[in-house]
C-alpha atoms as a PDB file:
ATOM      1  CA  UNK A   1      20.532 -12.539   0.558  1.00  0.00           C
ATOM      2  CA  UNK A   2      16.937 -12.409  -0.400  1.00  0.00           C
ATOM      3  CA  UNK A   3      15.629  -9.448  -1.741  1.00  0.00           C
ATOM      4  CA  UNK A   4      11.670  -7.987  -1.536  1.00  0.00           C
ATOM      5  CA  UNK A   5      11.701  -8.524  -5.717  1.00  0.00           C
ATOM      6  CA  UNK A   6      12.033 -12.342  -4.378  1.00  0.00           C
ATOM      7  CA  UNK A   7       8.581 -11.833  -2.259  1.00  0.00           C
ATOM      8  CA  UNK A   8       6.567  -9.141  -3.496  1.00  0.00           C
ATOM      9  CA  UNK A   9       3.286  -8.997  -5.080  1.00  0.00           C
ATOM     10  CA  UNK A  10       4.022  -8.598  -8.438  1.00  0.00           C
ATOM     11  CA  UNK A  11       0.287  -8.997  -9.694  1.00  0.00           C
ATOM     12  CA  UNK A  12      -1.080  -5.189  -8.625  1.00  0.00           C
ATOM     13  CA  UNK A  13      -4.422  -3.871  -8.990  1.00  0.00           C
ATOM     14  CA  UNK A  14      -4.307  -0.068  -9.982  1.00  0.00           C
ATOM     15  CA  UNK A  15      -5.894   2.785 -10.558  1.00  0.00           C
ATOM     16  CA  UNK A  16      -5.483   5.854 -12.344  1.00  0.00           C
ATOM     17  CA  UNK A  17      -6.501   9.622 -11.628  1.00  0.00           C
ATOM     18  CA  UNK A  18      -8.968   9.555 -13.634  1.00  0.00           C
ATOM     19  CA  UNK A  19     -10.634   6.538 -11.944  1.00  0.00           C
ATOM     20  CA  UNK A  20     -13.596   7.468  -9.748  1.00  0.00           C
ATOM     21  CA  UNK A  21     -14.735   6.988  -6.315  1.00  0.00           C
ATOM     22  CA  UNK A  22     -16.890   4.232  -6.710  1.00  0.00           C
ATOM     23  CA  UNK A  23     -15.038   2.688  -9.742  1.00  0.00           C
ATOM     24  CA  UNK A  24     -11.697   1.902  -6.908  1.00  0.00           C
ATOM     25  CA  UNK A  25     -14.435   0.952  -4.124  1.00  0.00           C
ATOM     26  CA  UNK A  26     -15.821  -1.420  -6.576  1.00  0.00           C
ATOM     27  CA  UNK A  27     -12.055  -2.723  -7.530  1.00  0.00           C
ATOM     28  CA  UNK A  28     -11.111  -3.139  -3.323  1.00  0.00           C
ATOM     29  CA  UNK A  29     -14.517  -5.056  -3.341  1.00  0.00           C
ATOM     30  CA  UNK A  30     -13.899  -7.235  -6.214  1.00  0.00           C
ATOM     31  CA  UNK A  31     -10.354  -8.055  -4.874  1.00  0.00           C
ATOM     32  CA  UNK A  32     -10.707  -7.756  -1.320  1.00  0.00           C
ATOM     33  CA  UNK A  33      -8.139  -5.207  -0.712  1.00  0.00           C
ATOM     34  CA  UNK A  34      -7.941  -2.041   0.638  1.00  0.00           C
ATOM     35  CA  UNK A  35      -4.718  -0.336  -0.901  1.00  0.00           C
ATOM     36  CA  UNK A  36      -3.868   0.510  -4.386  1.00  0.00           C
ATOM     37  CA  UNK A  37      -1.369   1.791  -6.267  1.00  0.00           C
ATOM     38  CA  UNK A  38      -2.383   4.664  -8.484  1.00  0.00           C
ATOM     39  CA  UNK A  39      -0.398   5.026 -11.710  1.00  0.00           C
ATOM     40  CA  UNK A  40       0.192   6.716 -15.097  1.00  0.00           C
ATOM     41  CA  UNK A  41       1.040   4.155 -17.672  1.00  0.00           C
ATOM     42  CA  UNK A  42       3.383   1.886 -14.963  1.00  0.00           C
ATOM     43  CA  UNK A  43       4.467   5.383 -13.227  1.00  0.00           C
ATOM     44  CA  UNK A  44       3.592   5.137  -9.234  1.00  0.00           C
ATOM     45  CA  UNK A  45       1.938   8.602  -8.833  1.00  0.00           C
ATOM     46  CA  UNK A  46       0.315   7.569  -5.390  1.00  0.00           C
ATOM     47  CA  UNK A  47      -1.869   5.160  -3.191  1.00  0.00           C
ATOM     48  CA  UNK A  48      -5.264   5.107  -2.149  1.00  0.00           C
ATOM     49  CA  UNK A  49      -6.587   2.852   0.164  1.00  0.00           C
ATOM     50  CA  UNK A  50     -10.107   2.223   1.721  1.00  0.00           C
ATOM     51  CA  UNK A  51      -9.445   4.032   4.354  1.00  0.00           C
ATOM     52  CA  UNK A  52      -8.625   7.296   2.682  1.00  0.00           C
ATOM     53  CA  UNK A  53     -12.006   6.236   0.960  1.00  0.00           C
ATOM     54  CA  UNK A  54     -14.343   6.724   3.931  1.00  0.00           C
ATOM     55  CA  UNK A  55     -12.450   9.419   5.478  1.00  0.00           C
ATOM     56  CA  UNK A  56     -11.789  11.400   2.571  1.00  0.00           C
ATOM     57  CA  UNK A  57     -14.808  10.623   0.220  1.00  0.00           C
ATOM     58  CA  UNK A  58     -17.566   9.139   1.671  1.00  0.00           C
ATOM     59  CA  UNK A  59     -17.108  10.918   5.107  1.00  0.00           C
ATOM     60  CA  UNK A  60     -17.036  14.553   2.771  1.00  0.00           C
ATOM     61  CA  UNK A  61     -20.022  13.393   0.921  1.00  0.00           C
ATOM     62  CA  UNK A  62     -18.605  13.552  -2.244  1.00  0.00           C
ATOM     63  CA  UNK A  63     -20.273  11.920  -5.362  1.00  0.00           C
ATOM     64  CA  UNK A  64     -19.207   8.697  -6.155  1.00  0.00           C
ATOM     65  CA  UNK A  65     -18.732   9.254  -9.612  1.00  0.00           C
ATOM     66  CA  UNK A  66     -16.100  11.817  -8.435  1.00  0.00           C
ATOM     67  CA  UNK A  67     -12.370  11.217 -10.299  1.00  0.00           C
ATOM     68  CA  UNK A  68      -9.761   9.824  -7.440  1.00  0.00           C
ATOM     69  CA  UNK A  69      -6.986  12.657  -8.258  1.00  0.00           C
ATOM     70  CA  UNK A  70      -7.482  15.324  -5.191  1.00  0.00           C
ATOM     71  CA  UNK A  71      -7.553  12.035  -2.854  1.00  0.00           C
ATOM     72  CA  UNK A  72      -4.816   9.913  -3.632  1.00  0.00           C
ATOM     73  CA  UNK A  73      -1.827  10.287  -1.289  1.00  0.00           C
ATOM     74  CA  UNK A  74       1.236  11.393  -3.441  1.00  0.00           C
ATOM     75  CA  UNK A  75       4.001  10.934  -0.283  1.00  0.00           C
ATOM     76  CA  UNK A  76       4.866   7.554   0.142  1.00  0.00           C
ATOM     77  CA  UNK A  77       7.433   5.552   1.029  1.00  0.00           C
ATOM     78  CA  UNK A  78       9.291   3.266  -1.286  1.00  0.00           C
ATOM     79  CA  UNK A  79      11.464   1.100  -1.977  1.00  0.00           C
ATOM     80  CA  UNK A  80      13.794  -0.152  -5.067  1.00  0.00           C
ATOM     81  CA  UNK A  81      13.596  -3.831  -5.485  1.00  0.00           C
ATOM     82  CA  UNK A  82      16.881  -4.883  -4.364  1.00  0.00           C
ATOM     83  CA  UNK A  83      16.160  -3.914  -0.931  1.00  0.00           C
ATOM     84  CA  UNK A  84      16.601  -6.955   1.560  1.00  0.00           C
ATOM     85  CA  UNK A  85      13.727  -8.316   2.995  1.00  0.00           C
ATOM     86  CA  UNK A  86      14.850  -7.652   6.288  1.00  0.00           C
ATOM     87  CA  UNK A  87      15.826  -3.902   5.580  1.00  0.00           C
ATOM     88  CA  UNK A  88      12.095  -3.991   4.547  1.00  0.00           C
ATOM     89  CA  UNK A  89      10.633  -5.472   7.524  1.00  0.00           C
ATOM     90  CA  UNK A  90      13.100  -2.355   9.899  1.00  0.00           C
ATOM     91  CA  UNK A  91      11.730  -0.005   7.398  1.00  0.00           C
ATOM     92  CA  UNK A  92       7.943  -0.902   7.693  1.00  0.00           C
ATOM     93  CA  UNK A  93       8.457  -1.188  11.160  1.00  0.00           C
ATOM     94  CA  UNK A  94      10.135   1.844  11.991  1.00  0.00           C
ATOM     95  CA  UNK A  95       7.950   3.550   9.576  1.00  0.00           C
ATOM     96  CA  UNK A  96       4.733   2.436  10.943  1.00  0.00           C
ATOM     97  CA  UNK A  97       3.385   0.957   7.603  1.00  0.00           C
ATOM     98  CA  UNK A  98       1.947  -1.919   6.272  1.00  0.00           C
ATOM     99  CA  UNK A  99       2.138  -1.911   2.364  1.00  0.00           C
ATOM    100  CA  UNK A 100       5.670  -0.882   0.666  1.00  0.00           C
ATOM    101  CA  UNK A 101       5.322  -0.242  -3.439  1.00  0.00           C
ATOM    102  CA  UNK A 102       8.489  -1.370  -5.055  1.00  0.00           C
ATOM    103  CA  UNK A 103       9.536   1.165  -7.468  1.00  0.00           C
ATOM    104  CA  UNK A 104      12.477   1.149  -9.972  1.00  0.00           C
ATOM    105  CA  UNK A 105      13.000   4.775 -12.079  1.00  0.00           C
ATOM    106  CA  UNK A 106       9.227   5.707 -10.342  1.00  0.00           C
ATOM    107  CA  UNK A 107       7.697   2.471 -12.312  1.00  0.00           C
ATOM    108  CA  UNK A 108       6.067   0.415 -10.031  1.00  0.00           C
ATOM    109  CA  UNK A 109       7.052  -3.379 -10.183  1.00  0.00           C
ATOM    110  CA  UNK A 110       5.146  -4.622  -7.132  1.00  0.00           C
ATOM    111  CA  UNK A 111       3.668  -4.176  -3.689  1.00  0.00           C
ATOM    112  CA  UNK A 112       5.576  -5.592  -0.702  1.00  0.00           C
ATOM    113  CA  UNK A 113       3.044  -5.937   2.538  1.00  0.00           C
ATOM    114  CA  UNK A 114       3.640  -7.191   5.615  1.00  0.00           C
ATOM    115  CA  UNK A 115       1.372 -10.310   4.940  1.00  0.00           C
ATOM    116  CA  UNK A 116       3.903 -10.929   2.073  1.00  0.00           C
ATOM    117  CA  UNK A 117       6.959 -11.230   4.551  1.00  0.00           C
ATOM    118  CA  UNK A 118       4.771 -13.520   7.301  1.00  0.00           C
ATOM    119  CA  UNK A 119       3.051 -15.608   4.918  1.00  0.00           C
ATOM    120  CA  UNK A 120       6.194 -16.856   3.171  1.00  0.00           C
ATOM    121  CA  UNK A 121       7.552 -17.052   6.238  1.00  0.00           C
ATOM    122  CA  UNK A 122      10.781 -14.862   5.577  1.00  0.00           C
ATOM    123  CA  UNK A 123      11.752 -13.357   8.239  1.00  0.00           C
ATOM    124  CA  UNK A 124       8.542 -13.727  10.503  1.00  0.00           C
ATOM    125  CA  UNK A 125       9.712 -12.167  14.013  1.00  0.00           C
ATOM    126  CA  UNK A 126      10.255  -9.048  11.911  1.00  0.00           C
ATOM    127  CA  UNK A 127       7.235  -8.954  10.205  1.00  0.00           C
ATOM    128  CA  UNK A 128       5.067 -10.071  13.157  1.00  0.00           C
ATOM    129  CA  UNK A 129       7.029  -7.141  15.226  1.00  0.00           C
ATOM    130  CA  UNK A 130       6.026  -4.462  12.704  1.00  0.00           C
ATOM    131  CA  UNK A 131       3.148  -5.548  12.932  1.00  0.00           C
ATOM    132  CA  UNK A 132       2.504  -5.523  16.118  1.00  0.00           C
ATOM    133  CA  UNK A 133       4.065  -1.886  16.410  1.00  0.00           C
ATOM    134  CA  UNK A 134       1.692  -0.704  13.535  1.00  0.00           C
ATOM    135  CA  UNK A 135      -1.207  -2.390  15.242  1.00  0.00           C
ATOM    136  CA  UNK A 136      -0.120  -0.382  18.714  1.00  0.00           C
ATOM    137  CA  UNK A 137       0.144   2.749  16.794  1.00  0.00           C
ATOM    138  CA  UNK A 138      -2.790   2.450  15.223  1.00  0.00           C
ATOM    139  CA  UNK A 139      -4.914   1.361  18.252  1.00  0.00           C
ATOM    140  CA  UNK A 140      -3.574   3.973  20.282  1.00  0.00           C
ATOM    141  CA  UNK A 141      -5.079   7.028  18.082  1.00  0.00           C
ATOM    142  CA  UNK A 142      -8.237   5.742  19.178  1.00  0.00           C
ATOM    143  CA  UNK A 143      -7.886   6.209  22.781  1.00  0.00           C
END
């Protein structure tokens, strides 16, 4: 059985608390993503991700230079890394979410992401059905 510490992303750009607005904007530039994993030492305290950037910062006006801390989001789901890949896929499914940290005693070992399940071709259907589920979802706020 394949596990998501078999497929995850163990290569994770972070943040901390301390880390300001623009300083994580300038990190999802410079990598071209838009979620990451905030942490103390290797401890997952929370994620932010561009979105939460725009809608919490940017949208608020607050200065740039601002630290991260009040806009990280603290309740996430996880997962410990002997998960199977398909429990994953159910879970980000069913869960309606894209990105899964992998966590083992609250250190963060790596990011599992739905990309991560298609583009390795695990398990594809499941992937490519939560994603189209998430993509539903997230369509249909906009309606």
């Amino acid at each position: 059985m394949r596990t998501i510490a078999d497929i995850m992303s163990q290569e994770c750009v972070t943040a901390s608390m301390n880390s300001s607005i623009q300083e994580v904007a300038q990190l999802m530039k410079s990598h071209d993503i838009g979620f990451i994993p905030v942490t103390d030492q290797s401890k997952l305290i929370g994620v932010i991700t561009d979105r939460d950037l725009v809608i919490r910062c940017c949208a608020e006006s607050h200065d740039p230079s601002k630290a991260i801390g009040e806009f990280v989001s603290k309740d996430i789901r996880t997962a410990e890394p002997s998960l199977s890949v398909d429990e994953a896929a159910s879970i980000m499914a069913s869960e309606q979410i894209r990105r899964l940290p992998i966590v083992e005693n609250g250190h963060l070992l790596g990011v599992v992401s739905l990309g991560d399940l298609a583009v390795r071709e695990i398990f594809v259907n499941e992937a490519g059905q939560a994603l189209n589920e998430i993509s539903e979802h997230h369509n249909s706020t906009f309606h």
